[in-house]
PDB file of N, CA and C in Angstrom:
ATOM      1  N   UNK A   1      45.353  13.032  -7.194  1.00  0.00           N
ATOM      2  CA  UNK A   1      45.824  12.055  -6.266  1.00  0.00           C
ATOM      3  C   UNK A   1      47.324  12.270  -6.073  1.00  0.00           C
ATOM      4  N   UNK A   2      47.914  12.485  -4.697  1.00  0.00           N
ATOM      5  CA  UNK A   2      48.860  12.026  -4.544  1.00  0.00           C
ATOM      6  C   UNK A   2      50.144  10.815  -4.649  1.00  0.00           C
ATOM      7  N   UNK A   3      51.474  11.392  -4.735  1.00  0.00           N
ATOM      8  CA  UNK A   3      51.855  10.231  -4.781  1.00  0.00           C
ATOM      9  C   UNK A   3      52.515   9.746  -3.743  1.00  0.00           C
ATOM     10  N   UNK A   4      52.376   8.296  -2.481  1.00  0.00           N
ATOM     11  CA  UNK A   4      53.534   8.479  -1.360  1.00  0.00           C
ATOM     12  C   UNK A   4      54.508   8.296  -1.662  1.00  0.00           C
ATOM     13  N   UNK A   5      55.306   8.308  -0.390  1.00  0.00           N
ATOM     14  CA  UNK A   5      56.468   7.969  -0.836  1.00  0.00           C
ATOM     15  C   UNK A   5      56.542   6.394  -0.539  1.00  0.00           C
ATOM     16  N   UNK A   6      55.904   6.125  -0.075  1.00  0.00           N
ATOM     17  CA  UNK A   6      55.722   4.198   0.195  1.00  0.00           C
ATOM     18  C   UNK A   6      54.513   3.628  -0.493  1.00  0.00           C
ATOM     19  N   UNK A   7      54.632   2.788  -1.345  1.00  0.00           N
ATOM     20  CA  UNK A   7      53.263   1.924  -1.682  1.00  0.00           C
ATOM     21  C   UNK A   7      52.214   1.740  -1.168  1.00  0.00           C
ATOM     22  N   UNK A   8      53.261   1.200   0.113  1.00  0.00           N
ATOM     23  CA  UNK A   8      52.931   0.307   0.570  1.00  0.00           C
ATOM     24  C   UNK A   8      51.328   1.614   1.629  1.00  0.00           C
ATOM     25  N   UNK A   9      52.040   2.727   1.866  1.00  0.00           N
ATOM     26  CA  UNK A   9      50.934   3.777   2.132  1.00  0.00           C
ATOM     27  C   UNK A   9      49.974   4.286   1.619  1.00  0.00           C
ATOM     28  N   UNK A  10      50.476   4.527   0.135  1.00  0.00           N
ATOM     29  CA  UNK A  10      49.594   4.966  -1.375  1.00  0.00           C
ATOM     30  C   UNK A  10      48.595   3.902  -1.010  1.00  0.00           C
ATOM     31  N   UNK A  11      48.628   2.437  -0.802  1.00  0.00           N
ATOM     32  CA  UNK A  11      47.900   1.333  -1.408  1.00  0.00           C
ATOM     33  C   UNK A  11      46.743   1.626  -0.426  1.00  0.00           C
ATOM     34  N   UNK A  12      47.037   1.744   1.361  1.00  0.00           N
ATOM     35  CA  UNK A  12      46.238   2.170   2.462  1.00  0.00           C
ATOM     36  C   UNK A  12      45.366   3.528   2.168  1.00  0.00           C
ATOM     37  N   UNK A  13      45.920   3.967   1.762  1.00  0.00           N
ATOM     38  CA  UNK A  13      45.248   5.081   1.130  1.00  0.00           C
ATOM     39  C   UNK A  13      44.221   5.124   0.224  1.00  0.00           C
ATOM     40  N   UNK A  14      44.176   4.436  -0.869  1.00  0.00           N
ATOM     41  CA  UNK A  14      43.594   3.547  -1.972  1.00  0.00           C
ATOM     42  C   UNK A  14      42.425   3.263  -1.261  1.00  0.00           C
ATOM     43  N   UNK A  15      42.974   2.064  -0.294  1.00  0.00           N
ATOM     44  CA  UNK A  15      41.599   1.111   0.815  1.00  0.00           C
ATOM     45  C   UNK A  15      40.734   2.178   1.611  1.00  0.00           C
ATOM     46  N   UNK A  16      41.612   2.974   1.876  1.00  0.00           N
ATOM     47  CA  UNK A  16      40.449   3.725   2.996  1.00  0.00           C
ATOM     48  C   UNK A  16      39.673   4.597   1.715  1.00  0.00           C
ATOM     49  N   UNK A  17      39.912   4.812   1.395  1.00  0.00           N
ATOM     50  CA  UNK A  17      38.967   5.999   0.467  1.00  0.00           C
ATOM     51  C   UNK A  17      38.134   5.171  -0.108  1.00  0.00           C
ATOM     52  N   UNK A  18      38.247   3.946  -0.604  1.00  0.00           N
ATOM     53  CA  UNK A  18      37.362   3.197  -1.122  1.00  0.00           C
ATOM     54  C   UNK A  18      36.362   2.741  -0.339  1.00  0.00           C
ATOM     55  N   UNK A  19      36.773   2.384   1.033  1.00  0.00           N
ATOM     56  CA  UNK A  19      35.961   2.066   2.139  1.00  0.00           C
ATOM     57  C   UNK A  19      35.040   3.469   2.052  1.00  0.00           C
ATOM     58  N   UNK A  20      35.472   4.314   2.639  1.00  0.00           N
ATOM     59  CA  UNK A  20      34.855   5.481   2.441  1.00  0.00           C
ATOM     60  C   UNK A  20      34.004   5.868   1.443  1.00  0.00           C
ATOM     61  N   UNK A  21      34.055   5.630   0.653  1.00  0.00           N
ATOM     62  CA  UNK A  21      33.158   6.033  -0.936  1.00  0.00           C
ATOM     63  C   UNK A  21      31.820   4.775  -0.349  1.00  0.00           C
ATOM     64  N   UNK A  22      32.294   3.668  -0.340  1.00  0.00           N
ATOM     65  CA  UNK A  22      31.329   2.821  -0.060  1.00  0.00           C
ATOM     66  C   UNK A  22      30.430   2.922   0.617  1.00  0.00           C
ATOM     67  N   UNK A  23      30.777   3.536   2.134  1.00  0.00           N
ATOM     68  CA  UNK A  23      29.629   3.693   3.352  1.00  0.00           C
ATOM     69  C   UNK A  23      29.299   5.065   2.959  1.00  0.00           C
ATOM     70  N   UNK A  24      29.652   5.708   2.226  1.00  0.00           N
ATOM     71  CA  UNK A  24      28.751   6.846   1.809  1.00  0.00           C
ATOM     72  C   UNK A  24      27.795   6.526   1.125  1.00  0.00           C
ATOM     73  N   UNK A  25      28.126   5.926  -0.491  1.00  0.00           N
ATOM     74  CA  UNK A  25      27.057   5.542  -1.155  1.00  0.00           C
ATOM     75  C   UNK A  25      26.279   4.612   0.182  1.00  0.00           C
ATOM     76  N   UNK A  26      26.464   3.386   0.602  1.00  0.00           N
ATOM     77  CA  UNK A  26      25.749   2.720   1.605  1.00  0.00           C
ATOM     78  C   UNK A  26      24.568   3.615   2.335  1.00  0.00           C
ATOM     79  N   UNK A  27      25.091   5.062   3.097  1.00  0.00           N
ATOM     80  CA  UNK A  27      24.240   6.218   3.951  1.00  0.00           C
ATOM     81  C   UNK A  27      23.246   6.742   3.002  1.00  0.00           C
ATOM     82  N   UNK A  28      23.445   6.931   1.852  1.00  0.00           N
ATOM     83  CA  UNK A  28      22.417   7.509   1.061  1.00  0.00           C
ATOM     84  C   UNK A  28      21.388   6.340   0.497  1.00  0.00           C
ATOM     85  N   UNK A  29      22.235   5.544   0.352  1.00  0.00           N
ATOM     86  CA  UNK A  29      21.010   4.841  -0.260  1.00  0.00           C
ATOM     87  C   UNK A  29      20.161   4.376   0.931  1.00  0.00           C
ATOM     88  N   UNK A  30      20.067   4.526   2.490  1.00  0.00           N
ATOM     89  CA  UNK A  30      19.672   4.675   3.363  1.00  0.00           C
ATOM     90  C   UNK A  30      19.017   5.011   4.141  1.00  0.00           C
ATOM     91  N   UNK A  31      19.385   6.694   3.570  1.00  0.00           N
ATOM     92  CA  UNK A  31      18.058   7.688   3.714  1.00  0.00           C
ATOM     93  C   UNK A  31      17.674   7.847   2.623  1.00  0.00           C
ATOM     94  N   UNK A  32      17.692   6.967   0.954  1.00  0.00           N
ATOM     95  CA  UNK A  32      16.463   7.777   0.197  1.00  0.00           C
ATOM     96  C   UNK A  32      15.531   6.379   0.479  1.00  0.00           C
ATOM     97  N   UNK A  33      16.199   5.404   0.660  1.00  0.00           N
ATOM     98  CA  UNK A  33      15.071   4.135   1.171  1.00  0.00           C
ATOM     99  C   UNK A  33      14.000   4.672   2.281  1.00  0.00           C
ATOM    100  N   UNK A  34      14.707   5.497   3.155  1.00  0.00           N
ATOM    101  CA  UNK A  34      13.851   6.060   4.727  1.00  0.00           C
ATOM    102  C   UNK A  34      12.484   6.963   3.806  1.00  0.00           C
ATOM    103  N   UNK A  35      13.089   7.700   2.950  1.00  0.00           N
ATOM    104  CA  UNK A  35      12.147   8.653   2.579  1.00  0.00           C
ATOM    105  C   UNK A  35      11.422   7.973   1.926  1.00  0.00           C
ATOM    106  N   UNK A  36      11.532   7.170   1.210  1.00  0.00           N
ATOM    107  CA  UNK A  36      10.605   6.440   0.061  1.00  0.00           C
ATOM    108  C   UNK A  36       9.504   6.124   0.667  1.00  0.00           C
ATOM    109  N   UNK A  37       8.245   5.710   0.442  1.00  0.00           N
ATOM    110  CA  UNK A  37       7.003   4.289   0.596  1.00  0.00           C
ATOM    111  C   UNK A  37       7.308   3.615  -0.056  1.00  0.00           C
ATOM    112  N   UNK A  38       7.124   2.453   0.548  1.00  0.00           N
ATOM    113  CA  UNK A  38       7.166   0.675   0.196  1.00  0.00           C
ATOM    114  C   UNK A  38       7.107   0.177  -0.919  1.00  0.00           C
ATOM    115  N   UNK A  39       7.225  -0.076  -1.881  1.00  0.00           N
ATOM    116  CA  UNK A  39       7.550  -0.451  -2.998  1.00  0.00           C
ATOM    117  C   UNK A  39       6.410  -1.740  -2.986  1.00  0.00           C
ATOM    118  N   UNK A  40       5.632  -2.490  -1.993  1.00  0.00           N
ATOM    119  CA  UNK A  40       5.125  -3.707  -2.538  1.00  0.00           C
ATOM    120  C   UNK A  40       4.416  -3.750  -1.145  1.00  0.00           C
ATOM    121  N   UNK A  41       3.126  -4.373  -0.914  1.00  0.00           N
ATOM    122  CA  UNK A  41       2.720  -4.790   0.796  1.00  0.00           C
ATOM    123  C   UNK A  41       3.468  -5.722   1.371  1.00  0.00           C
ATOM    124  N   UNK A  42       4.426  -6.504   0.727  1.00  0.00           N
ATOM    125  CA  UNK A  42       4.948  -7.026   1.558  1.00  0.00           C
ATOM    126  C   UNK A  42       6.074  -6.705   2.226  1.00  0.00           C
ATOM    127  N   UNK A  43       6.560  -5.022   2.083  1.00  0.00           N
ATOM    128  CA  UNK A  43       7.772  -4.988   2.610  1.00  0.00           C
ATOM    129  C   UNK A  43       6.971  -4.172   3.681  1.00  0.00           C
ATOM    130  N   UNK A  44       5.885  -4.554   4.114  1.00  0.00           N
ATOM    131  CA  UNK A  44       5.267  -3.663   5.541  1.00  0.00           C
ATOM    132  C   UNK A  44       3.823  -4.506   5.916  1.00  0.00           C
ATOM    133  N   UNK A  45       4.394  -5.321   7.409  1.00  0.00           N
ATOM    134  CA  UNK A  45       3.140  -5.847   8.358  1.00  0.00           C
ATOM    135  C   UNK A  45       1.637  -5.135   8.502  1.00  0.00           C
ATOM    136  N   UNK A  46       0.580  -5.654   8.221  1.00  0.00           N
ATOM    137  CA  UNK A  46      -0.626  -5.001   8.593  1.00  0.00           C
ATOM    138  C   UNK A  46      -0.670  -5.230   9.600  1.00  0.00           C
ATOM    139  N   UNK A  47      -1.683  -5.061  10.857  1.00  0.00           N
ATOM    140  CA  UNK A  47      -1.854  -5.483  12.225  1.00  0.00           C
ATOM    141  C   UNK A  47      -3.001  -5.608  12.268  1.00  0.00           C
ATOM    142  N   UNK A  48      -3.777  -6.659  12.294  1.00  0.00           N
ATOM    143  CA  UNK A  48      -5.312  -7.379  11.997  1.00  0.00           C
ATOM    144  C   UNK A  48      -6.045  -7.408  13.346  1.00  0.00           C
ATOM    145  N   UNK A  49      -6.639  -7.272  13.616  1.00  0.00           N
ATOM    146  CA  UNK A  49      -7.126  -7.346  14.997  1.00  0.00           C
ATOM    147  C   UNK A  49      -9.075  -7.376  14.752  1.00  0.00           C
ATOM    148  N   UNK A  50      -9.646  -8.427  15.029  1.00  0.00           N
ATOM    149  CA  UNK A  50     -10.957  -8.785  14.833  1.00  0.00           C
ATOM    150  C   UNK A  50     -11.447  -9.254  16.471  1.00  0.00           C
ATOM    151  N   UNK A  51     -12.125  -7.959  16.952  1.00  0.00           N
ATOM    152  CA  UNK A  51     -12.429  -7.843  18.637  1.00  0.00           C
ATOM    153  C   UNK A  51     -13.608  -8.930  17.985  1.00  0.00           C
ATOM    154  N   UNK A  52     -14.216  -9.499  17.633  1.00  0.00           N
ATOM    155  CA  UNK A  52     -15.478 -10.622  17.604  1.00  0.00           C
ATOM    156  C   UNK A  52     -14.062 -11.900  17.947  1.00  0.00           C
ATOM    157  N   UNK A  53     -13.461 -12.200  17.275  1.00  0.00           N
ATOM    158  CA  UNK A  53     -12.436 -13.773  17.243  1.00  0.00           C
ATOM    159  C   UNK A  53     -12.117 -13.970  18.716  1.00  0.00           C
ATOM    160  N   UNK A  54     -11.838 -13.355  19.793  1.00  0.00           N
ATOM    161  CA  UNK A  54     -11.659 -13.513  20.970  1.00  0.00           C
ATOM    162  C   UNK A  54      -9.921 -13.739  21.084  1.00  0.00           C
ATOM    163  N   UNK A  55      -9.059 -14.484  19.968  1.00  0.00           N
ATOM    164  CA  UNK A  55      -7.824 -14.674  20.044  1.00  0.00           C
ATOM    165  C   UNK A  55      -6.776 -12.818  20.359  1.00  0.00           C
ATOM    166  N   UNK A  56      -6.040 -13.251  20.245  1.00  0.00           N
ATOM    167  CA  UNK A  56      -4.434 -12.284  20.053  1.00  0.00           C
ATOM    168  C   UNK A  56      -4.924 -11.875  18.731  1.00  0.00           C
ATOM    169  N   UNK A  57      -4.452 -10.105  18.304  1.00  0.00           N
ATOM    170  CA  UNK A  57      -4.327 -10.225  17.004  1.00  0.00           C
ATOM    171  C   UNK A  57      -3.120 -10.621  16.212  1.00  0.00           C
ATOM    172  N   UNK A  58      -2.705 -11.160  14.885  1.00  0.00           N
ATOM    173  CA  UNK A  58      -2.327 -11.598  14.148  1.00  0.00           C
ATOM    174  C   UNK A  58      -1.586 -10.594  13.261  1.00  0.00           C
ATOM    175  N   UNK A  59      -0.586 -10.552  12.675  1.00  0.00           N
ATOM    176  CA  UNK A  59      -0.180 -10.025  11.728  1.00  0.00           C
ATOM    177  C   UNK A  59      -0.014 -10.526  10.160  1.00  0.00           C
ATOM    178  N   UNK A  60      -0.666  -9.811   9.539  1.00  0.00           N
ATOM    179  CA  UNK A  60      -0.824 -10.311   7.603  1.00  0.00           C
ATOM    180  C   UNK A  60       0.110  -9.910   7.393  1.00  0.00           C
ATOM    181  N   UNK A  61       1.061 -10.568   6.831  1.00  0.00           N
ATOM    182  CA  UNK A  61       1.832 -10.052   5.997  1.00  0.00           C
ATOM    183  C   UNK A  61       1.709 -10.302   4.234  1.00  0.00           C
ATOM    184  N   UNK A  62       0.174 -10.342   4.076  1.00  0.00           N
ATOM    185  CA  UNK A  62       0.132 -10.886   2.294  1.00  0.00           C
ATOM    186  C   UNK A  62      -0.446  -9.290   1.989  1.00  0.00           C
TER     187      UNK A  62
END
């Protein structure tokens, strides 16, 4: 790490890289969520559809 010659720059410096580290980790954990399957049925809608009921179909989410 460098040192500035202003703090008050060093400190901006500090923030952005930290910001930065963050939305990186944030992007990955992003796409390994994308790659994964669902962990539980409820983190994914079925789409129910019973052509005898005559209604709209319904979505389960249990």
């Amino acid at each position: 790490m460098t040192i500035a010659k202003n703090q008050n720059t060093f400190a901006k410096r500090n923030r952005e890289m930290e910001k930065k580290r963050k939305a990186d980790e944030k992007r990955d954990d992003r796409r390994k969520r994308k790659t994964e399957e669902p962990l539980s049925p409820q983190d994914s809608a079925v789409l129910v559809v019973d052509p005898d009921d005559g209604n709209p179909p319904s979505i389960d989410r249990s």
